[in-house]
C-alpha atoms as a PDB file:
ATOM      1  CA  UNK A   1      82.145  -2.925  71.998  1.00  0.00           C
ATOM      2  CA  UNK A   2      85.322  -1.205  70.358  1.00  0.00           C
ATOM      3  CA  UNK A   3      85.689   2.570  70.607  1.00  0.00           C
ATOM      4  CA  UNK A   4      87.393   2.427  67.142  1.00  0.00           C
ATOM      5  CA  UNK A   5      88.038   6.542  67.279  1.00  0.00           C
ATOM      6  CA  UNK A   6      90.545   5.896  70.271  1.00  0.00           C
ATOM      7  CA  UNK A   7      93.282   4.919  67.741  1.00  0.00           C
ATOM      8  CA  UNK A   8      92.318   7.871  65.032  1.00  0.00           C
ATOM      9  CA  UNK A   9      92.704  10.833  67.994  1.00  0.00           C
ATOM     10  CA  UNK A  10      96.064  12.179  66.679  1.00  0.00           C
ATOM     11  CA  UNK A  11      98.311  12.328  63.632  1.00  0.00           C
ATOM     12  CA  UNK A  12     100.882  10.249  65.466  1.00  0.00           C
ATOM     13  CA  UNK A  13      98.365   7.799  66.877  1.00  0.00           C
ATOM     14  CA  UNK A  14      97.015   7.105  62.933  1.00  0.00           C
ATOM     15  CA  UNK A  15     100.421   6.594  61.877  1.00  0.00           C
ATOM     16  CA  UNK A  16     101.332   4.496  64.990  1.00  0.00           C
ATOM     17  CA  UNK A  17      98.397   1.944  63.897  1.00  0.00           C
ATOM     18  CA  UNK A  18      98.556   2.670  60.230  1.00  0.00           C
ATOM     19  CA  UNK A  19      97.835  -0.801  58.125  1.00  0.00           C
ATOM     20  CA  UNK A  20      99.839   0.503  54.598  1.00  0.00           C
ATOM     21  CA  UNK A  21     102.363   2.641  54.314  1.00  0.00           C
ATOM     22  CA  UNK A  22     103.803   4.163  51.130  1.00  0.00           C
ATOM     23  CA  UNK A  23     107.865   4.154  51.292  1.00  0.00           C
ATOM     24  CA  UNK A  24     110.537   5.355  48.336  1.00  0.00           C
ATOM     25  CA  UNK A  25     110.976   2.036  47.737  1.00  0.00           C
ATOM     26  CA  UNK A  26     107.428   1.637  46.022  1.00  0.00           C
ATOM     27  CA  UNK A  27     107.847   4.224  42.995  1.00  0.00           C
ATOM     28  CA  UNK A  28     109.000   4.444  39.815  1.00  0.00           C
ATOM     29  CA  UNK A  29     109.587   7.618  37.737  1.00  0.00           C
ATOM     30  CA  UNK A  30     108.928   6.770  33.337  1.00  0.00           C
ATOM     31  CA  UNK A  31     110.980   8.860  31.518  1.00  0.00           C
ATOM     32  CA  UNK A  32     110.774   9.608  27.476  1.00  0.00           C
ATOM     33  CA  UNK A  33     114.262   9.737  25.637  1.00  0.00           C
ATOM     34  CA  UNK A  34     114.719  11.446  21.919  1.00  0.00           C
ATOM     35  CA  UNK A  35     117.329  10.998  19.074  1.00  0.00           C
ATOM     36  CA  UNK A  36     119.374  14.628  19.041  1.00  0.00           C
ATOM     37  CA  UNK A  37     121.147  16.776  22.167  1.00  0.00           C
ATOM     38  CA  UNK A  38     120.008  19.569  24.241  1.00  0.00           C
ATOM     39  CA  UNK A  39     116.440  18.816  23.656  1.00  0.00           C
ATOM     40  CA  UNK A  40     113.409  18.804  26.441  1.00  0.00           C
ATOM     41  CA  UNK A  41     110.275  18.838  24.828  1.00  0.00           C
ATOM     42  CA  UNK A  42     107.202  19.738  26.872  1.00  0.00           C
ATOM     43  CA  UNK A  43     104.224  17.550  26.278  1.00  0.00           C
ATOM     44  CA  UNK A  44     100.942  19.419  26.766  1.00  0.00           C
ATOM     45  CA  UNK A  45      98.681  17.097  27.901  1.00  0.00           C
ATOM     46  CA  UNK A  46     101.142  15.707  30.693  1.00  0.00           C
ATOM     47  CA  UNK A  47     102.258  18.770  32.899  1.00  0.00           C
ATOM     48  CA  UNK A  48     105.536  18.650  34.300  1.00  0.00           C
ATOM     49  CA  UNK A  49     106.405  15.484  32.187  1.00  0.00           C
ATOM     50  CA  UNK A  50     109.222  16.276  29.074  1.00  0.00           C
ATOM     51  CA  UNK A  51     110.984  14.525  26.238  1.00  0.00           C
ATOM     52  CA  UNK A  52     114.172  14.636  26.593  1.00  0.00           C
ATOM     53  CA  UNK A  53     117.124  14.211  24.835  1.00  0.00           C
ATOM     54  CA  UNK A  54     120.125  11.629  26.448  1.00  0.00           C
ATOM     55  CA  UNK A  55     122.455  14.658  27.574  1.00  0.00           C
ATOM     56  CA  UNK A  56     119.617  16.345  29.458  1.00  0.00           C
ATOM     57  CA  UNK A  57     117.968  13.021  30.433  1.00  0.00           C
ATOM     58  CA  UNK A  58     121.266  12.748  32.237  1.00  0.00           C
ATOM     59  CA  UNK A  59     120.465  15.908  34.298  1.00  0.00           C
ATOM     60  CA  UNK A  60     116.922  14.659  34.975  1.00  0.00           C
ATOM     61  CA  UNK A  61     117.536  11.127  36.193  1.00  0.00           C
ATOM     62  CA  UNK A  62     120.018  13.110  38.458  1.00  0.00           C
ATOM     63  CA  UNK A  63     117.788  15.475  39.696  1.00  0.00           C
ATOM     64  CA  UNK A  64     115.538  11.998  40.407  1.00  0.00           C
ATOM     65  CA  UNK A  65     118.272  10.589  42.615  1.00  0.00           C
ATOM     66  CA  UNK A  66     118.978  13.003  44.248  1.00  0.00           C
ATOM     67  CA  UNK A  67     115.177  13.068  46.187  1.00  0.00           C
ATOM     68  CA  UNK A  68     115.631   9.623  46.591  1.00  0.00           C
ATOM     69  CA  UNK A  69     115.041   8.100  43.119  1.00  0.00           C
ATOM     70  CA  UNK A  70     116.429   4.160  42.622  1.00  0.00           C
ATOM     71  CA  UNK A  71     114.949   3.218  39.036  1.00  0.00           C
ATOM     72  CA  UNK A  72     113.527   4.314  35.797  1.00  0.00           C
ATOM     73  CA  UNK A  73     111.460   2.997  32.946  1.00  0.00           C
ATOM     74  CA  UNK A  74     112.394   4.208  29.767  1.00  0.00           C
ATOM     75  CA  UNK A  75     110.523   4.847  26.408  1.00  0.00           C
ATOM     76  CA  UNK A  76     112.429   5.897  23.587  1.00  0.00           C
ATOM     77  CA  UNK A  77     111.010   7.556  20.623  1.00  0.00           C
ATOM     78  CA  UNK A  78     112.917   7.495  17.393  1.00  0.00           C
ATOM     79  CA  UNK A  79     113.277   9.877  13.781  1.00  0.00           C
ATOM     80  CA  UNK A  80     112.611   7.465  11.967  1.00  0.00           C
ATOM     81  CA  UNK A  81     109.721   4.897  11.376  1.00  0.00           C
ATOM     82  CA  UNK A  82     109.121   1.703   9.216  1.00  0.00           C
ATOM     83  CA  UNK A  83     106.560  -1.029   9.017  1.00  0.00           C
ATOM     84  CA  UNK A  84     109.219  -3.376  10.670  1.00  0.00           C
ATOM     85  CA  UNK A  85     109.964  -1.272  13.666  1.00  0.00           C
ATOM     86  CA  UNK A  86     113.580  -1.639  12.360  1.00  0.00           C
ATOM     87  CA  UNK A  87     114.682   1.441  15.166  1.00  0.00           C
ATOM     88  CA  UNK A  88     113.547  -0.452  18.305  1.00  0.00           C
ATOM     89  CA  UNK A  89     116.175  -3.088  18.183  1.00  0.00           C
ATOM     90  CA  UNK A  90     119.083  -0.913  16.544  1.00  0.00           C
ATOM     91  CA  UNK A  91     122.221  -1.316  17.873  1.00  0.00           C
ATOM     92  CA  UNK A  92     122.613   2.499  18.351  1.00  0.00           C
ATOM     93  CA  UNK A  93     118.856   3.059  18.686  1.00  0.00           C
ATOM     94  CA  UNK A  94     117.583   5.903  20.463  1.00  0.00           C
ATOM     95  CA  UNK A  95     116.847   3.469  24.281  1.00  0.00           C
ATOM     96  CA  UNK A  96     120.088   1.436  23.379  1.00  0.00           C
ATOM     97  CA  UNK A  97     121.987   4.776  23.293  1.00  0.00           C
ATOM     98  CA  UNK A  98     120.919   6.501  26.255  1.00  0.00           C
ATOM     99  CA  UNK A  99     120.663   3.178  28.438  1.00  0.00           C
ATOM    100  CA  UNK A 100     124.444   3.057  28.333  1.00  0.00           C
ATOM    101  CA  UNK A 101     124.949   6.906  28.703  1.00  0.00           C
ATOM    102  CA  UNK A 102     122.448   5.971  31.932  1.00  0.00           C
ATOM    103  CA  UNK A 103     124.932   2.766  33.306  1.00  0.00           C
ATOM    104  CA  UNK A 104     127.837   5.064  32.625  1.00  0.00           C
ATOM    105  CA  UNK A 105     127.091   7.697  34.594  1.00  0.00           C
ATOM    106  CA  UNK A 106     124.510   5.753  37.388  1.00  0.00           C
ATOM    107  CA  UNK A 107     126.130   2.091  37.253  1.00  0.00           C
ATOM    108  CA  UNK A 108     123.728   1.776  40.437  1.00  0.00           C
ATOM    109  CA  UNK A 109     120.258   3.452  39.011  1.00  0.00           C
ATOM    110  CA  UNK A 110     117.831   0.455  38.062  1.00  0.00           C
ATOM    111  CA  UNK A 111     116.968   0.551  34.274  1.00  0.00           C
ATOM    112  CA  UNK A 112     114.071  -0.668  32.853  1.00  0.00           C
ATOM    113  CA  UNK A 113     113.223  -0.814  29.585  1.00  0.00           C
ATOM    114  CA  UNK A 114     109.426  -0.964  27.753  1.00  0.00           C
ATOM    115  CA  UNK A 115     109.567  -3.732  24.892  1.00  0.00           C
ATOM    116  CA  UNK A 116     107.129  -2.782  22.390  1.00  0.00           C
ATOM    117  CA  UNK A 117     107.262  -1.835  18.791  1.00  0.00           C
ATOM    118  CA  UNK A 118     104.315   0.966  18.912  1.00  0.00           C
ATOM    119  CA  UNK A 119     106.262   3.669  19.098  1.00  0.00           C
ATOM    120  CA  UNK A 120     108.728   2.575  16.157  1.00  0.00           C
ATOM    121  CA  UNK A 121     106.016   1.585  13.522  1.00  0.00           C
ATOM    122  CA  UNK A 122     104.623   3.803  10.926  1.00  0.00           C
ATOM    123  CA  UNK A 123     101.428   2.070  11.545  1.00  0.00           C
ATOM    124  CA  UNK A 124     101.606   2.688  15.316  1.00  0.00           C
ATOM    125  CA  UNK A 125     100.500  -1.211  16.034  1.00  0.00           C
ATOM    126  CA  UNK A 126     102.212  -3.356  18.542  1.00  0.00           C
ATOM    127  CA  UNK A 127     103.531  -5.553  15.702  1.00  0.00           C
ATOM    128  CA  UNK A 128     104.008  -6.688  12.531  1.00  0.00           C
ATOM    129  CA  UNK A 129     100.424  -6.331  10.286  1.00  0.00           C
ATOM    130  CA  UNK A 130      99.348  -8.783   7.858  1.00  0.00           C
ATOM    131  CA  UNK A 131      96.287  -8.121   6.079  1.00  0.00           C
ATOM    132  CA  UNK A 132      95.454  -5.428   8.745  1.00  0.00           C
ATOM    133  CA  UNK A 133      95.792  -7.735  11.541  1.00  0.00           C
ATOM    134  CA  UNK A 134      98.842  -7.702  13.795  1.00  0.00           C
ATOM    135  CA  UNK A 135     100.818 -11.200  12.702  1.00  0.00           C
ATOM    136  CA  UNK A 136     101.738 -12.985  16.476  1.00  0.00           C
ATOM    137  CA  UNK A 137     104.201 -14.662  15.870  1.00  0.00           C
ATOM    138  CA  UNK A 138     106.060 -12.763  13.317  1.00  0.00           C
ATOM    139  CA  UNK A 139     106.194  -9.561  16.048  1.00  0.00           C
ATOM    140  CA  UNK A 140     107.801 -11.954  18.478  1.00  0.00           C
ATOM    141  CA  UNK A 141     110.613 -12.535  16.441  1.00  0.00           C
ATOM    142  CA  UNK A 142     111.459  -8.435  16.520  1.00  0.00           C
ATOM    143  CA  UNK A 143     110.118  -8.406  20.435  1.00  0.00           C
ATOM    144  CA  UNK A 144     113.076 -10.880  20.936  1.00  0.00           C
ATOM    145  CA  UNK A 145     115.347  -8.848  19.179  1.00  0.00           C
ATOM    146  CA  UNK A 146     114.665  -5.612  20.672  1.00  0.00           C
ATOM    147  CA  UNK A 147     114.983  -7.371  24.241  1.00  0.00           C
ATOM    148  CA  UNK A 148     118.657  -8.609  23.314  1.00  0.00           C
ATOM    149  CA  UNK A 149     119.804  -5.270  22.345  1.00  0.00           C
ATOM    150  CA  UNK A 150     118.205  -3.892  25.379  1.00  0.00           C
ATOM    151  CA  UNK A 151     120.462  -6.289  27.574  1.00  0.00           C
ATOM    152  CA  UNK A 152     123.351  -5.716  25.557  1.00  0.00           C
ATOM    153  CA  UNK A 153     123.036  -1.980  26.440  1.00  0.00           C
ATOM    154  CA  UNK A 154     122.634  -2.637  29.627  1.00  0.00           C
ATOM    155  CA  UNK A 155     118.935  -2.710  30.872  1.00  0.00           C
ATOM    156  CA  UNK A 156     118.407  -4.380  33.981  1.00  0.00           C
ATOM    157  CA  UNK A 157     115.021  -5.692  33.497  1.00  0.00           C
ATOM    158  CA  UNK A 158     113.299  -5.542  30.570  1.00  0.00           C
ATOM    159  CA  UNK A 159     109.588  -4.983  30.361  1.00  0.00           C
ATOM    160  CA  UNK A 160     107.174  -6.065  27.166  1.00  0.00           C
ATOM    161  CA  UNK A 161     103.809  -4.391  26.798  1.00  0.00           C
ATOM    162  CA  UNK A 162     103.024  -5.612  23.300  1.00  0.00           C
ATOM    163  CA  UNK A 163     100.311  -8.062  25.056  1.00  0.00           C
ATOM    164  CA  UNK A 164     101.204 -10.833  22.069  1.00  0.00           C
ATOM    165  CA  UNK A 165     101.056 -14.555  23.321  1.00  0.00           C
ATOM    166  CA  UNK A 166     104.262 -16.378  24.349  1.00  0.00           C
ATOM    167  CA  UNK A 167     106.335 -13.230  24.288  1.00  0.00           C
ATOM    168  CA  UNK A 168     107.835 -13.774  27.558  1.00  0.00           C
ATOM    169  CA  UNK A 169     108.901 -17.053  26.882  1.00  0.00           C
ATOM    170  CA  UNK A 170     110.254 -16.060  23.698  1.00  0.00           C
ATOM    171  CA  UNK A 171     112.211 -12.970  25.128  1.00  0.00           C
ATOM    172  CA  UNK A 172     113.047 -15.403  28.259  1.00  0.00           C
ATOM    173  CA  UNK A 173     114.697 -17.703  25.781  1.00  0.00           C
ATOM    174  CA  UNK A 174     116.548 -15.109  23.745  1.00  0.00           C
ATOM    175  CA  UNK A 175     118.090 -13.577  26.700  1.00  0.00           C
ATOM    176  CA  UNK A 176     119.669 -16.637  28.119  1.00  0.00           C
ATOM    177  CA  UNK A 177     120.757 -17.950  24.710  1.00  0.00           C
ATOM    178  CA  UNK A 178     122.406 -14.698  24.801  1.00  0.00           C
ATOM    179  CA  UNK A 179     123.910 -15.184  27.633  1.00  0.00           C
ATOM    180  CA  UNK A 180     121.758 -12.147  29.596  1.00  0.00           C
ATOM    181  CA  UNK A 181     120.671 -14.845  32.628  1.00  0.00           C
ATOM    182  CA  UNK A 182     120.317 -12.263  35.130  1.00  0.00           C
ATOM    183  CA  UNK A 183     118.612  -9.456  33.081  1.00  0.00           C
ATOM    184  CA  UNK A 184     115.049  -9.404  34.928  1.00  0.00           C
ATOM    185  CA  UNK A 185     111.664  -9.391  33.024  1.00  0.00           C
ATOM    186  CA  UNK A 186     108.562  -7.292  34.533  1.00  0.00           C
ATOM    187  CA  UNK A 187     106.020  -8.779  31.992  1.00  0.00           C
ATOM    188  CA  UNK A 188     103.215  -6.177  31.527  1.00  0.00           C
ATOM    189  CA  UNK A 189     100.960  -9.593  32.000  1.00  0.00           C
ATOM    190  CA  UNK A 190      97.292  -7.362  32.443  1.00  0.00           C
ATOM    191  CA  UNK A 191      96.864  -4.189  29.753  1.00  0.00           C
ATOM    192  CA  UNK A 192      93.704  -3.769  29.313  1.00  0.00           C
ATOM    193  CA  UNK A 193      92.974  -1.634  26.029  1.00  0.00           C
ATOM    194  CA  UNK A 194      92.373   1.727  28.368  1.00  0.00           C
ATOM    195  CA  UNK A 195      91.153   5.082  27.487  1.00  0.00           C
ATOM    196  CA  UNK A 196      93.556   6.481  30.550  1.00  0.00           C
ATOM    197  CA  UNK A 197      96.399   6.060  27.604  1.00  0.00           C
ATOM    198  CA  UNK A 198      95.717   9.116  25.468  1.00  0.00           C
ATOM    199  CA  UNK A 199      97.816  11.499  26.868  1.00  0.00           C
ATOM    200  CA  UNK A 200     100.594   8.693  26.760  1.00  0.00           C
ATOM    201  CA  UNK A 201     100.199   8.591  23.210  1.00  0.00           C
ATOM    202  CA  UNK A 202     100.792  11.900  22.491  1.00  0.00           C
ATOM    203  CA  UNK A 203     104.070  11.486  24.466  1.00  0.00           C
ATOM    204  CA  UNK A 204     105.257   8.822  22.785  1.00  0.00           C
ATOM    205  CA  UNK A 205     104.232   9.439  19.095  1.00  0.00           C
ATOM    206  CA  UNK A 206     102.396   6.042  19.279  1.00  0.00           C
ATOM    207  CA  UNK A 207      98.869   6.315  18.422  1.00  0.00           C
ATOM    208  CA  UNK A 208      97.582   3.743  15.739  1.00  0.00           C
ATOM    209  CA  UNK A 209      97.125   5.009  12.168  1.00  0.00           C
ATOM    210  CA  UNK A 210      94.098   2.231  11.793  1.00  0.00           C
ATOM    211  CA  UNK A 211      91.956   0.593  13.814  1.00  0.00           C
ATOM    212  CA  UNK A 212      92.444   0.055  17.854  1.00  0.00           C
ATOM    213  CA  UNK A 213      94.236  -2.335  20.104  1.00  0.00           C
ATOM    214  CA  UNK A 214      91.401  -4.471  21.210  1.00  0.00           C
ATOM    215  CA  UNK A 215      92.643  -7.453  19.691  1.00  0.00           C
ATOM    216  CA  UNK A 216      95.679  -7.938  21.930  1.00  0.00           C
ATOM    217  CA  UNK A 217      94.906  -5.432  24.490  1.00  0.00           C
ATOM    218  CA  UNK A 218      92.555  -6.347  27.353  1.00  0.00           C
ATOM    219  CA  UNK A 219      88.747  -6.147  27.480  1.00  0.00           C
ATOM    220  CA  UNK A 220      88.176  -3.852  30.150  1.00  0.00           C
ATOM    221  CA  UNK A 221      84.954  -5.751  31.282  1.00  0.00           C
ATOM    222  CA  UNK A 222      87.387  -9.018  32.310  1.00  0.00           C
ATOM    223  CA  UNK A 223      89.192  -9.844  35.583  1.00  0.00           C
ATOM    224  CA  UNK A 224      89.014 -13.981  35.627  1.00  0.00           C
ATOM    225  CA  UNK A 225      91.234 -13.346  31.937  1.00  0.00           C
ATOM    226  CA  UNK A 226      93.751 -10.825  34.039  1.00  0.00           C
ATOM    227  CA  UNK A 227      94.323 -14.142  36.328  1.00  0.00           C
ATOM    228  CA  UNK A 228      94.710 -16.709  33.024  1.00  0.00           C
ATOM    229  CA  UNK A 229      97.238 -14.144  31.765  1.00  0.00           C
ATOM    230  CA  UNK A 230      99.000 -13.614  34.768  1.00  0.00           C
ATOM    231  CA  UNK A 231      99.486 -17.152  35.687  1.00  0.00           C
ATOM    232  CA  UNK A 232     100.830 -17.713  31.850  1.00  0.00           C
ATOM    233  CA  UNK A 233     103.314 -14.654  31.892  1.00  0.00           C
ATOM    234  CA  UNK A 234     104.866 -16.091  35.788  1.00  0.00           C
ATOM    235  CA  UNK A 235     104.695 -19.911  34.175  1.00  0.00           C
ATOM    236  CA  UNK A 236     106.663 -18.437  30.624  1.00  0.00           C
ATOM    237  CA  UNK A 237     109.319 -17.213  32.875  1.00  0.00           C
ATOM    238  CA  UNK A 238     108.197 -13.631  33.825  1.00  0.00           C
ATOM    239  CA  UNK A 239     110.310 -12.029  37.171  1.00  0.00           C
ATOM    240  CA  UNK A 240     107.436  -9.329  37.973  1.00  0.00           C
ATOM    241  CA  UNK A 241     104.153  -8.573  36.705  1.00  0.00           C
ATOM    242  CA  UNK A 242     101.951  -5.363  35.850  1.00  0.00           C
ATOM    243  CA  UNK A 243      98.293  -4.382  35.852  1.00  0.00           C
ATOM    244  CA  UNK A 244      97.812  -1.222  33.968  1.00  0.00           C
ATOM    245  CA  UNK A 245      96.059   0.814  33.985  1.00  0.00           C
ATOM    246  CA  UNK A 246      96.251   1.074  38.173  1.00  0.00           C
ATOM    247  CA  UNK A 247      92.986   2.943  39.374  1.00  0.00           C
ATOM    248  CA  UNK A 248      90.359   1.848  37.658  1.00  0.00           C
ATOM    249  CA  UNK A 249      91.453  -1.406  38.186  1.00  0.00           C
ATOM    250  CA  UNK A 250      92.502  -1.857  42.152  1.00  0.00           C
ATOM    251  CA  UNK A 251      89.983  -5.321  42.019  1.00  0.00           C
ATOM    252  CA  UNK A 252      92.130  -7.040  39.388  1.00  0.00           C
ATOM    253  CA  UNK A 253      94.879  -5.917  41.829  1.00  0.00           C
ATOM    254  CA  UNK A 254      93.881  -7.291  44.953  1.00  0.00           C
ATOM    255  CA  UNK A 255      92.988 -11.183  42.766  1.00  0.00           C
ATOM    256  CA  UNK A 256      96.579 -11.102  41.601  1.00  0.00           C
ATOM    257  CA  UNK A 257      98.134 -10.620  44.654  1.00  0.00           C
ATOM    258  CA  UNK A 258      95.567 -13.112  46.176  1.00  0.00           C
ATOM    259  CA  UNK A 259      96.082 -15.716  43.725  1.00  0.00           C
ATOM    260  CA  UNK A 260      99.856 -14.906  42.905  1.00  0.00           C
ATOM    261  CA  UNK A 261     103.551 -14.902  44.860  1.00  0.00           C
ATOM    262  CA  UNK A 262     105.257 -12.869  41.966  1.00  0.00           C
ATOM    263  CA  UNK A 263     105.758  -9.321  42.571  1.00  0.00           C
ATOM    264  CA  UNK A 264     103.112  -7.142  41.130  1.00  0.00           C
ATOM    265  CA  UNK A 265     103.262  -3.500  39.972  1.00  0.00           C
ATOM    266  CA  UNK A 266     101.045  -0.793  39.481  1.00  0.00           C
ATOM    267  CA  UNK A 267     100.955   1.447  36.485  1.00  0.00           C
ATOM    268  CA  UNK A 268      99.576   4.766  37.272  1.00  0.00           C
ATOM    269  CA  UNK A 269      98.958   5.733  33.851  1.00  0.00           C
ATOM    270  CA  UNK A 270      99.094   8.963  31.868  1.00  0.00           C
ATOM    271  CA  UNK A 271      95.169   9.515  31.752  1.00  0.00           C
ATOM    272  CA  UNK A 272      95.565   9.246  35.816  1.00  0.00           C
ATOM    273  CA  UNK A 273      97.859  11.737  36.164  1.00  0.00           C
ATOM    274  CA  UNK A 274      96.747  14.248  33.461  1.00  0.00           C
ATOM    275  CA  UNK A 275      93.528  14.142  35.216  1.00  0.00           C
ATOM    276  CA  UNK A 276      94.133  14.871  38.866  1.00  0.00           C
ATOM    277  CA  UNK A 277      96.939  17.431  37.094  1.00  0.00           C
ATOM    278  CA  UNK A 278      93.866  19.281  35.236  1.00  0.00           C
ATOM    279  CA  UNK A 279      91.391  19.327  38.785  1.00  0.00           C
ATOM    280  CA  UNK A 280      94.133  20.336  40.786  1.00  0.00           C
ATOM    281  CA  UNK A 281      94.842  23.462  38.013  1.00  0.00           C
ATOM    282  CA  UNK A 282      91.262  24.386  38.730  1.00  0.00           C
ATOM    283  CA  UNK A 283      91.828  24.317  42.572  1.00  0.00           C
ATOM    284  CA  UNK A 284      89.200  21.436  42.894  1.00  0.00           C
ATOM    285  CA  UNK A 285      91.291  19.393  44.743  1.00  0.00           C
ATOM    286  CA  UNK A 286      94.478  18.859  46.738  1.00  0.00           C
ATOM    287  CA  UNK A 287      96.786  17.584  44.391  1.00  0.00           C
ATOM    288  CA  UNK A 288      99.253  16.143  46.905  1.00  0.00           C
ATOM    289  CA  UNK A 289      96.837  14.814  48.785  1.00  0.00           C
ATOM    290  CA  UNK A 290      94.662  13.136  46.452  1.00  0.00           C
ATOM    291  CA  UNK A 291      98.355  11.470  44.400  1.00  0.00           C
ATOM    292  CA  UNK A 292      99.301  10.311  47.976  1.00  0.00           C
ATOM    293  CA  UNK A 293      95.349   8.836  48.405  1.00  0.00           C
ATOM    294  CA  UNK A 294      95.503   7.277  45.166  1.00  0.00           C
ATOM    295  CA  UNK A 295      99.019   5.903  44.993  1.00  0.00           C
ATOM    296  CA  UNK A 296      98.663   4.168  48.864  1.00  0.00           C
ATOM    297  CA  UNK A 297      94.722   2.578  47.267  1.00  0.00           C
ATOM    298  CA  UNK A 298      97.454   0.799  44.657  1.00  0.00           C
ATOM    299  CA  UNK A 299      99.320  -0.577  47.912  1.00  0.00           C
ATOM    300  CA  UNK A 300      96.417  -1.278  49.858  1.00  0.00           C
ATOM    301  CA  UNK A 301      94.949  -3.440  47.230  1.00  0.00           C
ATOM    302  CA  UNK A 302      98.082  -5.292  46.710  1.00  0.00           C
ATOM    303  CA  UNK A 303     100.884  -3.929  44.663  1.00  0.00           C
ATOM    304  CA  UNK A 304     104.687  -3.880  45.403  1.00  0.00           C
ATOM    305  CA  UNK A 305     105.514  -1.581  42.922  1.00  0.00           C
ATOM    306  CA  UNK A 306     103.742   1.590  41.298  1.00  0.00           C
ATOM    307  CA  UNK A 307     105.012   2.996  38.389  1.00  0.00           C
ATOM    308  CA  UNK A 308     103.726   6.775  38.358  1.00  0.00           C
ATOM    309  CA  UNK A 309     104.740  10.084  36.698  1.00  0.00           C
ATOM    310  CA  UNK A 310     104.428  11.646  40.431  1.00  0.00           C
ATOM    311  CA  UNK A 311     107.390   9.488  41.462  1.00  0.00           C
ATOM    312  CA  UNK A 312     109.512  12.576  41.945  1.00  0.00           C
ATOM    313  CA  UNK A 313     107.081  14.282  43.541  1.00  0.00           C
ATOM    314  CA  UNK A 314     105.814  11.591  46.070  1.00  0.00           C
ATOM    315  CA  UNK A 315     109.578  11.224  46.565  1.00  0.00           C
ATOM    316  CA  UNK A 316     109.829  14.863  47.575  1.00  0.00           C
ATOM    317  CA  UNK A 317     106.609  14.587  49.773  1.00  0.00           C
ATOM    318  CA  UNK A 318     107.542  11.447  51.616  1.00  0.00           C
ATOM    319  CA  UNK A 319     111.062  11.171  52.035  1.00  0.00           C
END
């Protein structure tokens, strides 16, 4: 019979036999951008986590690099708002704008940008609403169109979380009639309609006005529906896929990558990070310790990337 506590005796022995192992490669740092200059807005239910303004978004993604950081995903969130989201595919939109500030200064810094229209509606719905419902196919139309001006900016990969039907295929198609052939997609493929987003919403200034998201958004109670959309997002012409939320969902994880050769990220959303932010105020817990925990339970059950707001920090911890 094994003595299995042979190969736990010392620090070096655990990390001599260690099964997963989080590297730099693995994260990604989101990062708000707003219209104006010299601004960094603090957002209280996210400490640590600001709004800023291109100029000092500059200085940020800098400061990101410099521990190590290779890629971003960006959220922009505009003055102005309309019931046709008319901002989030504007040639000098708020993400358009600071994605080539970004490629001018970092030609080398991976930029990805979020696709959706939530943030840029005065309704605060994914898309466009017809008789209170949110019209499919009419929002993939502007999904397409925001995507194009994305790649003309000079995203690398461009990333839709709308969770409408046939978006990657139409945003797939767009982007090579546009000639944009090598600008990646990372196809938020499983959202489930979370309650880890609220503190994400207040970030972003993209809570609905009526209603909820359960229509497009995920039942929470489904994982065979996570594989159906999945297989649909890789077959449309999606590079990567996402499961967000990340914790509460390390099963759906583990299928994917069972089931699936596609790379798959993580989202460590805002709700997760708020909440080990507000224990580890109290002194509850080891903040460091439980992120690292966490983030390496992502890996273990089977993601390549993980999109968290402690990239900078994990960065700092394990570089």
């Amino acid at each position: 019979m094994g003595r299995f506590r042979r190969l736990r005796k010392t620090d070096a022995m655990r990390q001599l036999v260690r099964e997963t192992i989080l590297t730099p490669n693995d994260v990604i740092q989101p990062f708000f951008v707003v219209e104006g200059k010299n601004k960094k807005g603090m957002i209280a239910s996210m400490p640590g986590i600001f709004r800023h303004s291109t100029d000092l978004l500059l200085k940020a993604i800098e400061e990101y690099i410099n521990v190590g950081g290779k890629a971003g995903l960006f959220f922009g969130i505009p003055e102005r708002k309309d019931n046709l989201g008319s901002q989030a595919y504007a040639s000098r939109g708020v993400v358009q704008n600071a994605v080539k500030a970004i490629k001018k200064a970092f030609p080398e810094f991976l930029v990805i940008t979020d696709i959706c229209l939530c943030g840029y509606m005065d309704h605060g719905h994914c898309g466009v609403i017809e008789d209170q419902v949110v019209d499919n196919e009419k929002t993939l139309a502007l999904l397409g169109k925001i995507a194009v001006s994305h790649a003309e900016a000079g995203s690398d990969i461009v990333a839709p979380s709308d969770m409408m039907d046939f978006r990657v295929r139409h945003i797939r198609e767009g982007l090579d009639k546009n000639g944009f052939l090598d600008v990646g997609i990372l196809s938020y493929a499983v959202k489930y309609s979370s309650s880890f987003y609220g503190p994400f919403r207040e970030a972003a200034d993209s809570s609905p006005q009526f209603g909820d998201r359960k229509t497009y958004q995920m039942d929470y109670a489904n994982q065979r529906e996570a594989l159906k959309e999945a297989r649909q997002d890789v077959m449309e012409g999606a590079d990567m896929i996402m499961v967000k939320p990340a914790l509460a969902y390390l099963d759906v994880i583990a299928l994917l990558r069972k089931e699936l050769t596609t790379p798959l990220a993580a989202y460590s959303v805002s709700g997760e990070y708020s909440m080990i932010k507000a224990a580890a105020a109290k002194n509850w817990i080891n903040e460091k310790d439980v992120v690292l925990e966490s983030l390496t339970a992502m890996k273990r059950a089977g993601a390549d990337i993980i999109i968290t707001y402690y990239a900078r920090e994990v960065l700092q911890w394990i570089g």
